[in-house]
N, C-alpha and C. Protein backbone atom coordinates (compact mmCIF):
# COMPACT_ATOMS: atom_id res chain seq x y z
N UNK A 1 201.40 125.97 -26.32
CA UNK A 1 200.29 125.35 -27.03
C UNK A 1 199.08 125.24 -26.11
N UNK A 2 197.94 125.62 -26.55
CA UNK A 2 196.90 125.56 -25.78
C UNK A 2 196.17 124.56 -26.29
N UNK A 3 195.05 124.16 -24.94
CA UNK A 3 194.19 122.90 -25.69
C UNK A 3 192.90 123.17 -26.35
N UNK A 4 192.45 121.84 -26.28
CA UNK A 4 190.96 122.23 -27.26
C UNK A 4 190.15 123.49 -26.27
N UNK A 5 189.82 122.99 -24.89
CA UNK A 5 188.73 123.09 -24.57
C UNK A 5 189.30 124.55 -24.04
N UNK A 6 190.33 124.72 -23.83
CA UNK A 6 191.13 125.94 -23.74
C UNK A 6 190.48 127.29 -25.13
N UNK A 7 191.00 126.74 -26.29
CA UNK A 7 190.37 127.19 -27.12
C UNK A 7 188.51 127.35 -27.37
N UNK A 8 187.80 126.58 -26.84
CA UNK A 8 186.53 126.83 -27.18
C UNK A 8 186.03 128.07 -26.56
N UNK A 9 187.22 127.74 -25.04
CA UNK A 9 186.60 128.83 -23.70
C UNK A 9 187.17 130.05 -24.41
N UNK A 10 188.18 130.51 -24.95
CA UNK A 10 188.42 131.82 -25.28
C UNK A 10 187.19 132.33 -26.45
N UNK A 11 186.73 131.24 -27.69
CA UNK A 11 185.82 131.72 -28.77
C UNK A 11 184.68 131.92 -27.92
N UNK A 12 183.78 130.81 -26.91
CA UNK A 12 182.76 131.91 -25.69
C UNK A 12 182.95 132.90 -25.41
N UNK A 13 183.71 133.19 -25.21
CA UNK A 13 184.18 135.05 -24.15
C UNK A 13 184.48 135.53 -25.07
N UNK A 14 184.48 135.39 -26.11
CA UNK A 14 184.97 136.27 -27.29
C UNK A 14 183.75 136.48 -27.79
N UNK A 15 182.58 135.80 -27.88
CA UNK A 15 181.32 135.73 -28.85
C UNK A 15 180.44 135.97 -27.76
N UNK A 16 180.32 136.12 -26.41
CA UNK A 16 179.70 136.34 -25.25
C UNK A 16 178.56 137.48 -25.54
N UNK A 17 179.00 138.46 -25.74
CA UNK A 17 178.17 139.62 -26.18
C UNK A 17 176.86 139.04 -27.50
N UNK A 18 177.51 138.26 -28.45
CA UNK A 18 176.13 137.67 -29.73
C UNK A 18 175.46 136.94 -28.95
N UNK A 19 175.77 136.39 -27.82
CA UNK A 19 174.68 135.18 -27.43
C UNK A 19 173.15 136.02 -26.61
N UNK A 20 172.38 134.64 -26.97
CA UNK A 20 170.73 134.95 -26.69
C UNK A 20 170.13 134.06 -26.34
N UNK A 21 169.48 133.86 -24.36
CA UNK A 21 168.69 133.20 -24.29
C UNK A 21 168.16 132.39 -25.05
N UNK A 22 167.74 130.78 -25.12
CA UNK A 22 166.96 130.43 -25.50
C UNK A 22 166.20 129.57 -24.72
N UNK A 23 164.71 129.99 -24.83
CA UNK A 23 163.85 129.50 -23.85
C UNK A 23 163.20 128.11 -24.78
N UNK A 24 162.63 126.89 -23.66
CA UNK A 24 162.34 125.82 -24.17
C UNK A 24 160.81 125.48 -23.87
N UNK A 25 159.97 125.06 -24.60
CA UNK A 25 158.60 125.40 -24.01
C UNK A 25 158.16 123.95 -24.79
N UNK A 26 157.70 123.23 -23.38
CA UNK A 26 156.92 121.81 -23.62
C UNK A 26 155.16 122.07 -23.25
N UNK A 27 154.81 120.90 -23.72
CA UNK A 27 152.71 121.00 -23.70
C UNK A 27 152.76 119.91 -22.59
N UNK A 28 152.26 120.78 -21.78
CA UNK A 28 151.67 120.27 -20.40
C UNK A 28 150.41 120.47 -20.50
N UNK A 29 149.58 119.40 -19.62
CA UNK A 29 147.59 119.92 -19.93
C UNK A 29 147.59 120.16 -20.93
N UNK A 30 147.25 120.35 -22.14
CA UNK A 30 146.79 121.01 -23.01
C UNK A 30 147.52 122.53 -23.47
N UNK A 31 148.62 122.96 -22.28
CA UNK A 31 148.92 124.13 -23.22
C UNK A 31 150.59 124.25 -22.77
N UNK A 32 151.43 125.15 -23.47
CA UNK A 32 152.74 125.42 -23.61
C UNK A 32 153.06 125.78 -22.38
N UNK A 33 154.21 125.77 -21.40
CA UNK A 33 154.88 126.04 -20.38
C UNK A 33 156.38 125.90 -20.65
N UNK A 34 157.19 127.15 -20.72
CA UNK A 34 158.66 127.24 -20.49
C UNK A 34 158.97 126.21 -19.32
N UNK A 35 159.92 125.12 -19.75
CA UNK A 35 160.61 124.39 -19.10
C UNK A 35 161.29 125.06 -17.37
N UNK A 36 162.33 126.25 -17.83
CA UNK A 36 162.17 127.00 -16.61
C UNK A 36 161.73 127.24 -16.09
N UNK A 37 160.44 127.08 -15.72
CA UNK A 37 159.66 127.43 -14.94
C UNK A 37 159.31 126.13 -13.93
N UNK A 38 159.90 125.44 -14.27
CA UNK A 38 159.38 123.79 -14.09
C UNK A 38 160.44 123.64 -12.32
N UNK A 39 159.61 123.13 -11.74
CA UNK A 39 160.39 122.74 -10.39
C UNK A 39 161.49 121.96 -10.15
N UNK A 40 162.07 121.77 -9.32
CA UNK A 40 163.25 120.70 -9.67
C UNK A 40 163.25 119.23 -10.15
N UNK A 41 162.01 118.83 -9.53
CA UNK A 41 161.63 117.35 -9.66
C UNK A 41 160.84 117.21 -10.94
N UNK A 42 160.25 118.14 -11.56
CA UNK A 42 159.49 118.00 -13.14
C UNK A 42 160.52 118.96 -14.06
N UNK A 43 161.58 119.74 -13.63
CA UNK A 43 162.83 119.43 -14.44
C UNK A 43 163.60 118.21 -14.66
N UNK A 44 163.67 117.11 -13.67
CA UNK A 44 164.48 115.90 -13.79
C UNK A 44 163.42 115.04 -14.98
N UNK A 45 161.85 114.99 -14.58
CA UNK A 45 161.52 114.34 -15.03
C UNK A 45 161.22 114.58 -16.62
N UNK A 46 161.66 115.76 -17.10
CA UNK A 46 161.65 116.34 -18.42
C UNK A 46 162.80 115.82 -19.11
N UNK A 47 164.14 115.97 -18.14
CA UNK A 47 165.21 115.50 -18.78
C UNK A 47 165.47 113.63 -19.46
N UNK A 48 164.62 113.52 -18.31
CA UNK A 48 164.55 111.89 -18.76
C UNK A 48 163.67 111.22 -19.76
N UNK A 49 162.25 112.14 -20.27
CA UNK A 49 161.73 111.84 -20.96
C UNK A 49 162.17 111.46 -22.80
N UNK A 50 161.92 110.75 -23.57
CA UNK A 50 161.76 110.25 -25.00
C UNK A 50 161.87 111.28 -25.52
N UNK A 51 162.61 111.64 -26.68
CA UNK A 51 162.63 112.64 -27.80
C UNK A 51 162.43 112.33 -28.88
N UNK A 52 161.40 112.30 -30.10
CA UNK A 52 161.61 111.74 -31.50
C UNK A 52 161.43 112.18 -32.52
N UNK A 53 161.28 112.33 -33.55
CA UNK A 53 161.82 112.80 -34.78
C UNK A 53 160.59 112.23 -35.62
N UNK A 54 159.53 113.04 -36.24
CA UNK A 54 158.80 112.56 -36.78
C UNK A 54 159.22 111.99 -38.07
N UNK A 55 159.18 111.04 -38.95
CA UNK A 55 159.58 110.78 -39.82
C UNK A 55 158.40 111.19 -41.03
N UNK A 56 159.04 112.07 -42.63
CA UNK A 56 158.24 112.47 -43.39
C UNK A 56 158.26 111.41 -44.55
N UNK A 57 157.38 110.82 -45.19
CA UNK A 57 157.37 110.40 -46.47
C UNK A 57 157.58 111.10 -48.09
C-alpha cells in the first residue's frame, strides 16, 4: 500500500511533461515586474505582504 503523498509524487512525474511555467507579475512604481526577478530580500518582503479579494456587488 502506498501513501498519499507517495501517490501525488507518482501523478507529478507522470504529468511532468503538461506542466508550464507560471510567471507572477506585481506593480512596483507604477509598472509590472515578474516577481522572479525580485532579490532575495524584496522576495521575502512580497511573500509577507496582504492579499485581497475585491468584493463585487
Amino acid at each position: 500500500m502506498t501513501s498519499n503523498t507517495e501517490k501525488q509524487l507518482l501523478i507529478l512525474q507522470q504529468n511532468q511533461q503538461k506542466r508550464s511555467k507560471c510567471l507572477v507579475y506585481t506593480r512596483v512604481m507604477g509598472y509590472h515586474r515578474p516577481v522572479e526577478s525580485f532579490n532575495i530580500g524584496k522576495k521575502g518582503e512580497h511573500r509577507q505582504r496582504t492579499h485581497f479579494k475585491e468584493q463585487h456587488d
